[in-house]
Protein backbone atom coordinates (compact mmCIF):
# COMPACT_ATOMS: atom_id res chain seq x y z
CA UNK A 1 19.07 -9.15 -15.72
CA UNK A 2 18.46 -5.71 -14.44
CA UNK A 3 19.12 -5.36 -10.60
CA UNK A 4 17.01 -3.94 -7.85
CA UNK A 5 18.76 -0.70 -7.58
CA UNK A 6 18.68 -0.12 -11.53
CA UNK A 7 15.21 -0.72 -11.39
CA UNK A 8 14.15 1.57 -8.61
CA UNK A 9 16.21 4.24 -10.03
CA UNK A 10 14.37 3.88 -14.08
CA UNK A 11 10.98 3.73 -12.21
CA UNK A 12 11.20 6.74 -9.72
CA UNK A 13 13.00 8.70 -12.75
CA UNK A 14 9.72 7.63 -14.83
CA UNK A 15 7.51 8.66 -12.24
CA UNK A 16 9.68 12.74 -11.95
CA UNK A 17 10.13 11.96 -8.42
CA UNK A 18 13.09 12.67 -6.28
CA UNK A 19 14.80 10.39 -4.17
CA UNK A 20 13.21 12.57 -1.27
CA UNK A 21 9.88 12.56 -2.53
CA UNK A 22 9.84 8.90 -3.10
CA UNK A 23 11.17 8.48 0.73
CA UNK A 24 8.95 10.64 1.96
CA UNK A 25 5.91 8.75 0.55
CA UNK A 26 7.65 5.48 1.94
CA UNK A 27 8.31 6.84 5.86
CA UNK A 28 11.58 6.59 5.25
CA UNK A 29 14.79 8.74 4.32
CA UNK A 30 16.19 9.73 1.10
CA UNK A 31 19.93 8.12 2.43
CA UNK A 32 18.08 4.54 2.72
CA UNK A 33 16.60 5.22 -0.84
CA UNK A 34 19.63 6.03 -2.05
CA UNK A 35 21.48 2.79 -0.80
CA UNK A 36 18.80 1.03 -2.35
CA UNK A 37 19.70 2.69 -5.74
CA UNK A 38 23.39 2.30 -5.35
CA UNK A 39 22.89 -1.69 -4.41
CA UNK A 40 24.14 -1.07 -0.83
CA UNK A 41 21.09 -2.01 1.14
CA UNK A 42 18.21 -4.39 0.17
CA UNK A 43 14.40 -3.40 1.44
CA UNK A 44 12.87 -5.21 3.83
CA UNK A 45 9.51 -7.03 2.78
CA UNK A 46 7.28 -4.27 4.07
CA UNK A 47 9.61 -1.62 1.93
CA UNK A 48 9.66 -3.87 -1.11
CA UNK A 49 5.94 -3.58 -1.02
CA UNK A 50 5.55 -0.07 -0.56
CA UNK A 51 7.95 0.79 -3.17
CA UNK A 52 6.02 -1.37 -5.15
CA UNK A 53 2.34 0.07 -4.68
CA UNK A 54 4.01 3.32 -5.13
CA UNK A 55 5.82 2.76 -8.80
CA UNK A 56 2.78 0.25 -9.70
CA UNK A 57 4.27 -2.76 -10.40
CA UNK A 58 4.76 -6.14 -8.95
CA UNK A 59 7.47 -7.49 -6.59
CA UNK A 60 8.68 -9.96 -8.21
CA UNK A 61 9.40 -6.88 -11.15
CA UNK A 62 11.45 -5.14 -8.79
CA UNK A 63 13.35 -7.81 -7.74
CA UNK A 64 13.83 -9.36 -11.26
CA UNK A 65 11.92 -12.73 -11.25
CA UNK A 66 9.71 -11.07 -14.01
CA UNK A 67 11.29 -9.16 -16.54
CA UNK A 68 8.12 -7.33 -17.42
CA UNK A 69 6.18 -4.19 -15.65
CA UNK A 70 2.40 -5.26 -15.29
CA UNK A 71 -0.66 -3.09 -15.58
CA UNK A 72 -2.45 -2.46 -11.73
CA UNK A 73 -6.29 -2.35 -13.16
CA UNK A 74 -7.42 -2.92 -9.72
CA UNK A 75 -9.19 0.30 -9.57
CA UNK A 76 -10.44 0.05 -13.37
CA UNK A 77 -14.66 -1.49 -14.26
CA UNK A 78 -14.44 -4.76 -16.08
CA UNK A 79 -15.24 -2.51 -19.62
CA UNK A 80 -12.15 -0.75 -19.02
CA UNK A 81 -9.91 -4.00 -18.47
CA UNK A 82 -11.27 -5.43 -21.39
CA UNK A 83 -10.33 -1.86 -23.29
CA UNK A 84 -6.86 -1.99 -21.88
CA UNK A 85 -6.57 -5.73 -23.11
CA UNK A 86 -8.14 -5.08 -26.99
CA UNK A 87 -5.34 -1.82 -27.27
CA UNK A 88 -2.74 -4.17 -26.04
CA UNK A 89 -3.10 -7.17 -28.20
CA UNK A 90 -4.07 -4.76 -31.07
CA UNK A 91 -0.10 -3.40 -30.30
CA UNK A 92 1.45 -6.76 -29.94
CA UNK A 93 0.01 -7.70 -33.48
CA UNK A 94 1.54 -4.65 -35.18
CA UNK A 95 5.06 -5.29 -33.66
């Protein structure tokens, strides 16, 4: 299982963002991001969720109770959703 740290780092990497950039959009600094990264501080609840609304993905993701990213479509009209869900099952069949 992938830890915390290892995940924060792949996602922050994925989104081209800097340690300081990510800290900055978290009101915090890029030490305490680093930490994080290097596995030698844990977020608080209210960090955990930030840094979660900021990558896009859920909490339990970052903190490795589900293995998988999920898709926000929070923002997205019921036609898109059901889109998003055709193109993915339409990928899982060709696998």
């Amino acid at each position: 299982m992938m830890d915390l740290g290892k995940r924060l780092k792949d996602l922050r990497k994925e989104k081209g963002l800097t340690q300081q950039q990510v800290a900055d959009r978290i009101w915090t600094s890029k030490a305490v991001i680093s930490s994080y990264e290097l596995g030698n501080k844990t977020p608080s609840y209210d960090v955990l969720i930030k840094l979660a609304k900021l990558f896009g993905v859920s909490t339990d993701y970052l903190l490795g109770v589900e293995p998988r990213k999920v898709i926000n479509v929070e923002n997205l009209t019921d036609k898109q959703i059901t889109l998003i869900t055709q193109l993915v099952k339409e990928i899982e069949k060709n696998r």
